[in-house]
C-alpha atoms as a PDB file:
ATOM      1  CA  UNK A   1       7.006  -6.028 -18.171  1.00  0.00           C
ATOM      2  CA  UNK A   2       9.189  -3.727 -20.608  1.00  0.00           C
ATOM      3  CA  UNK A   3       9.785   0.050 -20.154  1.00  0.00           C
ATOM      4  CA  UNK A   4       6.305   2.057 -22.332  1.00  0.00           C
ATOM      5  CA  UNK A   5       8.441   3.956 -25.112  1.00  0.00           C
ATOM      6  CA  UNK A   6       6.520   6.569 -25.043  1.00  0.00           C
ATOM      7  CA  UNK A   7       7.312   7.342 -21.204  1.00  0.00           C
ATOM      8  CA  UNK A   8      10.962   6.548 -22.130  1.00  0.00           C
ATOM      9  CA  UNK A   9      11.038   9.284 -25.190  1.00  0.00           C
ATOM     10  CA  UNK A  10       9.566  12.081 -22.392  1.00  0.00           C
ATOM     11  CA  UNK A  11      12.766  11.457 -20.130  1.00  0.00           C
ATOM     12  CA  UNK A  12      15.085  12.790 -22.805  1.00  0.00           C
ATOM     13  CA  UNK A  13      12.828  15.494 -24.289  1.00  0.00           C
ATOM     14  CA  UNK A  14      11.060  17.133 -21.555  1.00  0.00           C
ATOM     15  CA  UNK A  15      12.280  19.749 -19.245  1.00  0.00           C
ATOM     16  CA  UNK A  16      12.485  20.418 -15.479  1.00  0.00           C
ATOM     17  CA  UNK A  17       9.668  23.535 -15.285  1.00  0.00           C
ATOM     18  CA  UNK A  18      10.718  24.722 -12.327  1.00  0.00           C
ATOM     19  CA  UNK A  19      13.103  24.667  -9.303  1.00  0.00           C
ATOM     20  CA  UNK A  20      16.770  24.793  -9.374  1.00  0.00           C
ATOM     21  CA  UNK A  21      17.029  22.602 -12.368  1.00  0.00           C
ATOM     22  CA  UNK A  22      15.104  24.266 -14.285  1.00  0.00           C
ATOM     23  CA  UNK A  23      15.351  23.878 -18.076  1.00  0.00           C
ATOM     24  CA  UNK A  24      17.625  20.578 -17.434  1.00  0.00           C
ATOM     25  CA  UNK A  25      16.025  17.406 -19.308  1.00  0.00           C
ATOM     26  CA  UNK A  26      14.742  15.309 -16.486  1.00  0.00           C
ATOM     27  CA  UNK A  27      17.347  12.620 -17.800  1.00  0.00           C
ATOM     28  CA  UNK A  28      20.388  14.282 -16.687  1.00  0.00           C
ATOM     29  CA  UNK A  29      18.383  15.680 -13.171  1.00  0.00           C
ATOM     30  CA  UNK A  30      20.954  14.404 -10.349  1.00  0.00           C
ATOM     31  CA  UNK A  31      20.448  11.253  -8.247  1.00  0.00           C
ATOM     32  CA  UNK A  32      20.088  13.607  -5.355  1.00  0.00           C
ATOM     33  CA  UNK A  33      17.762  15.820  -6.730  1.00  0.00           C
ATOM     34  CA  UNK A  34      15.690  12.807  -7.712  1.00  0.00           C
ATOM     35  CA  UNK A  35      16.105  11.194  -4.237  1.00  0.00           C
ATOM     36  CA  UNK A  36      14.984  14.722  -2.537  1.00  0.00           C
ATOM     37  CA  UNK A  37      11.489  14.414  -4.502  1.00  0.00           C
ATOM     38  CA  UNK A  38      11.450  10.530  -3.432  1.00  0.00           C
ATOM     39  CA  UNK A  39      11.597  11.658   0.483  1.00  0.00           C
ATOM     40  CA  UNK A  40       8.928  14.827   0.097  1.00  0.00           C
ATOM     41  CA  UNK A  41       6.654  13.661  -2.440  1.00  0.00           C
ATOM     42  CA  UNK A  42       6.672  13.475  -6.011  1.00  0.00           C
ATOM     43  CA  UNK A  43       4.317  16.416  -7.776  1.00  0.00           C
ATOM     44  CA  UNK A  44       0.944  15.485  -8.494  1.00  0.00           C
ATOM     45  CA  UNK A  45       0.381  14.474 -12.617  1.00  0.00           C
ATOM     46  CA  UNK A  46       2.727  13.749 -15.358  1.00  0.00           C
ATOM     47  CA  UNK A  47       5.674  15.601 -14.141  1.00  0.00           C
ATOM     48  CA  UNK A  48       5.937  13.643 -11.070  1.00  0.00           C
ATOM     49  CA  UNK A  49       5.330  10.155 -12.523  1.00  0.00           C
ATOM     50  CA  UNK A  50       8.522  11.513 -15.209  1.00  0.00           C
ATOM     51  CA  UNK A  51      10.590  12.252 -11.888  1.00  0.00           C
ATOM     52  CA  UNK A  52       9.279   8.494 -10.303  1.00  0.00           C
ATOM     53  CA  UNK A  53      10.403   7.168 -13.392  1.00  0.00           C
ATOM     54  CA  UNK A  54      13.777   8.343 -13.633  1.00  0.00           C
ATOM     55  CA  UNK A  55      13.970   8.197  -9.587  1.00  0.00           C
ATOM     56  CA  UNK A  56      13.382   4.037 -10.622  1.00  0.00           C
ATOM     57  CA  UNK A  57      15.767   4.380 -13.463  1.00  0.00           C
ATOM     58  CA  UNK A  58      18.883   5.938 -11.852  1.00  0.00           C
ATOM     59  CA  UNK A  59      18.524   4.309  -8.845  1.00  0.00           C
ATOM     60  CA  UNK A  60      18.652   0.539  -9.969  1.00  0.00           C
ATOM     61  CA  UNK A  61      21.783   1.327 -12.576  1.00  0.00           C
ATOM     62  CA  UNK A  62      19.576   1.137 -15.559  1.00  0.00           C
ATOM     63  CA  UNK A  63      20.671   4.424 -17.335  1.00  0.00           C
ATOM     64  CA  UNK A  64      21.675   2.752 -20.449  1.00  0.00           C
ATOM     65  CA  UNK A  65      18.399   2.201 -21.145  1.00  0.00           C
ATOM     66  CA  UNK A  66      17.854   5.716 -22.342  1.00  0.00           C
ATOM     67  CA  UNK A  67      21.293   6.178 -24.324  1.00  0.00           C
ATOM     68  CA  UNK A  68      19.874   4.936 -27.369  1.00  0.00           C
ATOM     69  CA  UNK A  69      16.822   7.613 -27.095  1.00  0.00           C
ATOM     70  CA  UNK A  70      19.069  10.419 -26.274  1.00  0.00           C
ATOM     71  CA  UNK A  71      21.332   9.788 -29.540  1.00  0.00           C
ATOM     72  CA  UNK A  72      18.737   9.755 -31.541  1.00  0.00           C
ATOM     73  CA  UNK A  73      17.251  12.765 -30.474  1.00  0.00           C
ATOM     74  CA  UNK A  74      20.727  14.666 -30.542  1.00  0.00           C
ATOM     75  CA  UNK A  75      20.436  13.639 -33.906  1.00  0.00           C
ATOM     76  CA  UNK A  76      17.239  15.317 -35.186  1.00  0.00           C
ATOM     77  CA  UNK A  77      18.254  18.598 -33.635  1.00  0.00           C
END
C-alpha cells in the first residue's frame, strides 16, 4: 500500500499548534518529540494521526519520502 498524498502534503504544510514546538512544521518535529507522543498517547483527531504518521516515517528511515513535497512547496512561497 503507497503513502495517501494528501496525508503526505499535510506533513510539510501544517504546523505544531501547541507545545514547545509550536509553529514548527510537523516534518522537521524531532524524533524525540515524536517518540514522547508515541509513549503518552497521540492527540485525539487529525493532529495526532499527522504526529503517528511522521512518528512511522522518521522512525523506519523513510524521510526522503517527503523531500520532494517540501521542495516544491519552498517553491510556491
Amino acid at each position: 500500500m503507497s503513502p495517501d498524498p494528501k496525508i503526505l502534503l499535510q506533513l510539510v504544510t501544517m504546523r505544531m499548534p501547541f507545545g514547545k514546538y509550536k509553529g514548527w512544521l510537523i516534518c522537521n518535529l524531532p524524533v524525540t518529540y515524536l517518540e514522547w507522543f508515541h509513549n503518552k498517547g497521540f492527540p485525539s483527531g487529525k493532529l495526532g494521526m499527522l504526529l503517528e504518521t511522521m512518528h512511522v516515517i522518521k522512525i523506519n528511515g523513510l524521510d526522503d519520502i517527503l523531500k520532494p513535497l517540501k521542495r516544491n512547496e519552498f517553491n510556491k512561497h
